[in-house]
Protein backbone atom coordinates (compact mmCIF):
# COMPACT_ATOMS: atom_id res chain seq x y z
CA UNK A 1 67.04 -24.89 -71.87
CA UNK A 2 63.95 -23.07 -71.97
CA UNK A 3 60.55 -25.27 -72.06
CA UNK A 4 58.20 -25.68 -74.47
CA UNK A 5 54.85 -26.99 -73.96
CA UNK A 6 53.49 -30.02 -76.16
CA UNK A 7 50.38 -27.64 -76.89
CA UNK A 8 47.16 -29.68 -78.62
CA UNK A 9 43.17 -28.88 -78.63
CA UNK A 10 41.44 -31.90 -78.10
CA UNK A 11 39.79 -32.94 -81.60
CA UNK A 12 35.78 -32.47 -81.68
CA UNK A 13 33.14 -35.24 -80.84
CA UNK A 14 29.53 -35.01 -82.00
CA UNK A 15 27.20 -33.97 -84.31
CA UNK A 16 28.40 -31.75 -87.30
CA UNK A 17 26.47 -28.41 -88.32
CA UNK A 18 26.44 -26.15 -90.64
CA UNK A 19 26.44 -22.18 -90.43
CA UNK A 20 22.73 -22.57 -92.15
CA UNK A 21 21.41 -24.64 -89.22
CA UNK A 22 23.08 -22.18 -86.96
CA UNK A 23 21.03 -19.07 -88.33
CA UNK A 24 17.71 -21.06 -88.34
CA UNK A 25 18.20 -22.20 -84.86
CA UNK A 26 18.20 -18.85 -83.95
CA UNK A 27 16.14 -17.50 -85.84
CA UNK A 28 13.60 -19.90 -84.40
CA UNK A 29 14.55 -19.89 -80.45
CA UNK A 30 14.69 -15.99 -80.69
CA UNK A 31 12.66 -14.56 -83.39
CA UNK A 32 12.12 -11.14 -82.23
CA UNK A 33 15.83 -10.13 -82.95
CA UNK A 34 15.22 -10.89 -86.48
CA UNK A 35 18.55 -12.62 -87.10
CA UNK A 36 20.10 -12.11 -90.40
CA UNK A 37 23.76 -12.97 -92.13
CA UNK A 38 25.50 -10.27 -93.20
CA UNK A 39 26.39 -10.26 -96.84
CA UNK A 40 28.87 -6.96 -96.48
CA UNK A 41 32.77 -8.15 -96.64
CA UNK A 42 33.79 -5.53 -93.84
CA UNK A 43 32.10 -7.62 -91.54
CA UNK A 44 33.99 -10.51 -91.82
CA UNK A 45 36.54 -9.36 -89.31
CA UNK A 46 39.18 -10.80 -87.27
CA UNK A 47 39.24 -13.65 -89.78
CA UNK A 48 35.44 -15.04 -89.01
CA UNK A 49 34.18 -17.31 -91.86
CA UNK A 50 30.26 -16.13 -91.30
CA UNK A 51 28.68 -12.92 -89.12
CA UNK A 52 24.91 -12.79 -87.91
CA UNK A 53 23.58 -9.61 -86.37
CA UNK A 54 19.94 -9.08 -84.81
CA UNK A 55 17.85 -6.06 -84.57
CA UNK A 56 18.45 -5.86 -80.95
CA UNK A 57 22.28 -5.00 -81.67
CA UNK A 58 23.93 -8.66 -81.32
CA UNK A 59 26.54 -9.72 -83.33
CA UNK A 60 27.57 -13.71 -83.26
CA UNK A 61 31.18 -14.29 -85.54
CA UNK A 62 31.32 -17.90 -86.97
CA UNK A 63 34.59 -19.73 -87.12
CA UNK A 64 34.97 -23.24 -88.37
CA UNK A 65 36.35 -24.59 -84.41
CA UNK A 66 35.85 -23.24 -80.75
CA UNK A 67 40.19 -23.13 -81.13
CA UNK A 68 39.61 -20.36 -84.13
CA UNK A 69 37.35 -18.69 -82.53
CA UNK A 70 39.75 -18.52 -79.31
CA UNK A 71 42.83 -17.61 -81.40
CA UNK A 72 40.33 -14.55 -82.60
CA UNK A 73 38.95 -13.48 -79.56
CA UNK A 74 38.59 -10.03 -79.36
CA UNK A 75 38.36 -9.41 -75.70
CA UNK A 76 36.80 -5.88 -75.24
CA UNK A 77 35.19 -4.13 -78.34
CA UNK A 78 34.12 -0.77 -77.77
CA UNK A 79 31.86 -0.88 -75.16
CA UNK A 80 30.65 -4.63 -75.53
CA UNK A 81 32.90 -7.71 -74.63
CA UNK A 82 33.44 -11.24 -76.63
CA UNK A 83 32.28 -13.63 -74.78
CA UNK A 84 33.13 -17.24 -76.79
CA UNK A 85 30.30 -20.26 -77.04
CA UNK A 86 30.34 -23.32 -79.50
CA UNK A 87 27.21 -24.93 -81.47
CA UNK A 88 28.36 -28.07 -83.14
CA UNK A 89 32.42 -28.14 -84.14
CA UNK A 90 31.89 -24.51 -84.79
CA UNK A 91 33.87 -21.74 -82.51
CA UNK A 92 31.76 -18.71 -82.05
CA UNK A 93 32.15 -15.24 -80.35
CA UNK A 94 29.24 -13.01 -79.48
CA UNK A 95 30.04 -9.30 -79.53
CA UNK A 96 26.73 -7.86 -77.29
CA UNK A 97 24.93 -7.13 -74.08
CA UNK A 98 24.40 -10.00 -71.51
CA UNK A 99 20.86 -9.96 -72.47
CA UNK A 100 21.76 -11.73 -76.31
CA UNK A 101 23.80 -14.46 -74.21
CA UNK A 102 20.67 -15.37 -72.63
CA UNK A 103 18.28 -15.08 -75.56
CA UNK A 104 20.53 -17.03 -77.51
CA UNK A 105 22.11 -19.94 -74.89
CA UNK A 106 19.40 -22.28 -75.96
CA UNK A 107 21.29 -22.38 -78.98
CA UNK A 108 24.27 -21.25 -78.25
CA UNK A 109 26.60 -23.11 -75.65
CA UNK A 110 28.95 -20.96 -73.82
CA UNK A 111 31.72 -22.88 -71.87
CA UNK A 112 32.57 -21.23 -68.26
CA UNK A 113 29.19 -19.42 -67.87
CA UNK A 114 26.72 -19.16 -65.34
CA UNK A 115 26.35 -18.83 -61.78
CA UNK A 116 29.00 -20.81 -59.61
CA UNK A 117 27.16 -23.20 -57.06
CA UNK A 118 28.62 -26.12 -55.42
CA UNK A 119 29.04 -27.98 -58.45
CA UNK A 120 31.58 -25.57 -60.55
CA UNK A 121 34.67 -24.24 -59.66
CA UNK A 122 35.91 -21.06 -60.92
CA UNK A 123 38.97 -21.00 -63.41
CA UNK A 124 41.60 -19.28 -61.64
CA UNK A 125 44.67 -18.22 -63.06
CA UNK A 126 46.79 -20.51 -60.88
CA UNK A 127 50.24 -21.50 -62.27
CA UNK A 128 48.51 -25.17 -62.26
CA UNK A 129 45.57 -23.32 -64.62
CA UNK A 130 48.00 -21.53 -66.65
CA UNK A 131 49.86 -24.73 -67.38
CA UNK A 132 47.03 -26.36 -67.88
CA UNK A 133 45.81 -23.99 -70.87
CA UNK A 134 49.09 -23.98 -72.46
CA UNK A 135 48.77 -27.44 -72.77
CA UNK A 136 45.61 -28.44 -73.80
CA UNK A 137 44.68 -24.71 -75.32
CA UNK A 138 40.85 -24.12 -75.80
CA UNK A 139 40.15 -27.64 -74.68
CA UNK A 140 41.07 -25.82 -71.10
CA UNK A 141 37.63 -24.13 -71.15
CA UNK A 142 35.37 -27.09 -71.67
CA UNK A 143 35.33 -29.04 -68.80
CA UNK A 144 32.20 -29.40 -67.00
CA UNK A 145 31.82 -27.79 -63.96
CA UNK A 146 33.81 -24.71 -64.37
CA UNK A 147 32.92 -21.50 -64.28
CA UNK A 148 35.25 -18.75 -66.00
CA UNK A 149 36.47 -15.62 -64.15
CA UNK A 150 34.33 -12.33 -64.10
CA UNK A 151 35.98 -10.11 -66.55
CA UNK A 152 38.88 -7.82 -65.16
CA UNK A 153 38.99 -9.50 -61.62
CA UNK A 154 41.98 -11.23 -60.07
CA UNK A 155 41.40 -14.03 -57.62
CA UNK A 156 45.00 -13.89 -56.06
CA UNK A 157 44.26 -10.05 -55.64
CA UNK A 158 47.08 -9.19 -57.77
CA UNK A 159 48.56 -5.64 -59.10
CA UNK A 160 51.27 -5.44 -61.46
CA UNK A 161 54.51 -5.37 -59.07
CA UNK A 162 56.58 -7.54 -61.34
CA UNK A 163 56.71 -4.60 -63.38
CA UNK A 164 57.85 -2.58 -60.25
CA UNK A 165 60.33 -5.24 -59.60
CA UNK A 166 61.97 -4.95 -62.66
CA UNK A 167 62.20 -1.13 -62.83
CA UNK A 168 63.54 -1.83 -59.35
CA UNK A 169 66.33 -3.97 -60.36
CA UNK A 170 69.81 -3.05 -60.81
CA UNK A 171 70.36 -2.83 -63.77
CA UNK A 172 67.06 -1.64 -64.50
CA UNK A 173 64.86 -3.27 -67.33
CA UNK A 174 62.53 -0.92 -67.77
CA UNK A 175 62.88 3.50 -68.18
CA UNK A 176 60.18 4.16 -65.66
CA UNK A 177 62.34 4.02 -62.40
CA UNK A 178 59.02 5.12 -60.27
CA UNK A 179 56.29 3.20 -61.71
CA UNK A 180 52.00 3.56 -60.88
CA UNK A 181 51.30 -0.14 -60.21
CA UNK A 182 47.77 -0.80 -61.92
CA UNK A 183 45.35 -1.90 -59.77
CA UNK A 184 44.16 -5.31 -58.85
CA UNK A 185 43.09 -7.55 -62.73
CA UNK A 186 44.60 -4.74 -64.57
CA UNK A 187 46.93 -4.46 -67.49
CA UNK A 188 50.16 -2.65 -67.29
CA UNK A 189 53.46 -2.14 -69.48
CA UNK A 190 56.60 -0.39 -68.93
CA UNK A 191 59.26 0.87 -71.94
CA UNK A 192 62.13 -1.11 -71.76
CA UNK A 193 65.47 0.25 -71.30
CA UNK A 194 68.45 0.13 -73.55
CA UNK A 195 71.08 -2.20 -73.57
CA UNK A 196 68.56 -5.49 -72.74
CA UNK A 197 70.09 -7.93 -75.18
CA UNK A 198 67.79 -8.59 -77.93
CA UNK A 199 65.16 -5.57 -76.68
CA UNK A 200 64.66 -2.39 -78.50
CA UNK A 201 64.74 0.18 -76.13
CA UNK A 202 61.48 1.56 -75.67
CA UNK A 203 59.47 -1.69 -76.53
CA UNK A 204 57.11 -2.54 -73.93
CA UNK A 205 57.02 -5.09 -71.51
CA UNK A 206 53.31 -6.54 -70.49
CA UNK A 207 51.74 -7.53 -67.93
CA UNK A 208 48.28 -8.93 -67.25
CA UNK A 209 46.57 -9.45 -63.78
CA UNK A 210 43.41 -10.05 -65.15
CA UNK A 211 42.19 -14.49 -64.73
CA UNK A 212 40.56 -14.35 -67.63
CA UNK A 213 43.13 -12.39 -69.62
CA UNK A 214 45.98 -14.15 -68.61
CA UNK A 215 44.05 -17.98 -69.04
CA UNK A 216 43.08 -16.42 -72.84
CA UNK A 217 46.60 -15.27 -73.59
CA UNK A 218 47.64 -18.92 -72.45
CA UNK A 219 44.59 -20.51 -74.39
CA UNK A 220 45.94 -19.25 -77.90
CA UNK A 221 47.29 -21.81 -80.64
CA UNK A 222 51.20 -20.34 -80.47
CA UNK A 223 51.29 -20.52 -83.67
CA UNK A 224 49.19 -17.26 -83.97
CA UNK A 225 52.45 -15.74 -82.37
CA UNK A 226 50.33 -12.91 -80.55
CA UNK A 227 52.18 -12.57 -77.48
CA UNK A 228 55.62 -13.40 -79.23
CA UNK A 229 57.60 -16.46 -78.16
CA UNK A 230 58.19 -16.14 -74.47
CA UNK A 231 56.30 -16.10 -71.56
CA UNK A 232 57.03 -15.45 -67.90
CA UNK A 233 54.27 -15.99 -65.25
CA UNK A 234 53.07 -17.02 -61.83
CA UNK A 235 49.72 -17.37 -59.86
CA UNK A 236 47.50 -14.36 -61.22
CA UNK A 237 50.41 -12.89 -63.41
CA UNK A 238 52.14 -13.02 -66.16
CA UNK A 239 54.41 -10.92 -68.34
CA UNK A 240 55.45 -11.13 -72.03
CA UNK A 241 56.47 -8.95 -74.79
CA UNK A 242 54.73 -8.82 -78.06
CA UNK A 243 56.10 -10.48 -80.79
CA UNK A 244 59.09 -11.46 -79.02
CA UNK A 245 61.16 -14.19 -80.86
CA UNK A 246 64.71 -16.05 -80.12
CA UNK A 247 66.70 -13.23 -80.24
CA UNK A 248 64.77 -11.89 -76.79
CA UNK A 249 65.85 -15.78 -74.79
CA UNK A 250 68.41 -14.04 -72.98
CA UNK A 251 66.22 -11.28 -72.01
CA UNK A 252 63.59 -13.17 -70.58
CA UNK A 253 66.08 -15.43 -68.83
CA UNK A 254 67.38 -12.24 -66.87
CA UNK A 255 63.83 -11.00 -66.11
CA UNK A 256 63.21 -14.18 -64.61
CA UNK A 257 65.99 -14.47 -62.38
CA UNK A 258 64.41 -11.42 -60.87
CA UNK A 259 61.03 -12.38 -61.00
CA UNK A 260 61.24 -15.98 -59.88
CA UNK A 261 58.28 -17.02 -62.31
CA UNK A 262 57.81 -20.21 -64.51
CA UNK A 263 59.65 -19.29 -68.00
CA UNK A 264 58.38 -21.09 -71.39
CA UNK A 265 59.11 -21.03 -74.94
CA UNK A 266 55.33 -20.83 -76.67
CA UNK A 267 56.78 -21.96 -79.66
């Protein structure tokens, strides 16, 4: 029996806003950016109910609760990153240069950043964290006192060997018998090999080093069914195939008896 977490966001507490009072809160706290909402449809992307964009090249993506607006998240875009705040019940992500998080966190509250002092602890991606996150989802990021991983940085120091491991083992999951382990917070895959029950040779099978990768993969409503149904990981690890369903469970159950992980069902 594979198991599945009881996964739930925490329901909202406090003042209700609207996307108006949004705009004119910035509009007023950081005028010279000239914030507008966009009014063109090919904007609204990755399912965002509203989009704002300044002069000075910052774009803010509305979504009716900080969960949407995780289950959206774009991660890297172009050159920019997401990084994901909240203002009211409302989920946001800001697609920009540090310098529009800081012109607009009067506003804008952004869960996780900051500089760490003696007060905040940094989110690792410790099997405790990970569990954590699959459990209480986006709720994971609110606590006070936490600061969130630096973007592509591993605090366990971690390259992708479970991939090695399992283009090690006999039989082999995975085509590449000699693979380049990715560095330390990296993201690797390897083509899987034939005759893995329920795998498609040539399918690819993830894995993510990265904290703040692995604690947004985990962070996700399962429902959105991003990272497919089941999930292998460890401290500063974990691997996955997309949109794996039931037809991979025996799969996954062989992987782990090589990798020696924690092995859930996400939904």
């Amino acid at each position: 029996m594979i198991p599945t977490p009881s996964s739930k966001p925490a329901a909202y507490e406090g003042p209700h806003k609207s996307f108006g009072d949004l705009l004119l809160a910035l509009q007023q706290a950081y005028p010279a950016s000239n914030w507008v909402k966009s009014s063109q449809a090919k904007d609204q992307v990755n399912n965002s109910k509203v989009v704002f964009s300044s002069t000075d090249s910052c774009y803010l993506y509305g979504y009716q609760s900080f969960q949407s607006a995780v289950n959206n998240d774009f991660g890297s875009y172009g050159d920019s990153w997401s990084t994901f705040g909240t203002y009211g019940q409302f989920g946001l992500l800001m697609i920009a240069e540090d310098s529009c998080i800081a012109g607009t966190s009067k506003v804008i509250k952004y869960p996780g950043l900051g500089q760490s002092d003696s007060g905040s602890q940094v989110l690792a991606a410790s099997t405790e964290n990970i569990n954590d996150c699959l459990t209480r989802l986006s709720t994971c990021f609110l606590d006070a006192g936490l600061k969130l991983p630096e973007r592509m940085t591993s605090t366990f120091h971690k390259k992708t060997t479970e991939l090695d491991a399992l283009a090690s083992a006999n039989p082999s999951f995975c085509v590449d018998s000699n693979l380049l382990v990715a560095g330390e917070g990296a993201t690797n895959s390897c083509e899987a090999a034939s005759g893995i029950p329920g795998v498609k040779a040539g399918e690819y099978i993830m894995e993510v080093t990265s904290d703040l990768d692995i604690l947004r993969m985990a962070a996700k409503s399962p429902s959105t069914q991003e990272f497919g149904k089941y999930l292998i990981y460890g401290d500063g690890w974990a691997v996955f195939i997309h949109g794996s369903t039931e037809s991979y469970k025996k799969a996954f159950l062989e992987m782990n008896k090589v990798l020696k992980g924690t092995l859930i069902a996400r939904y």
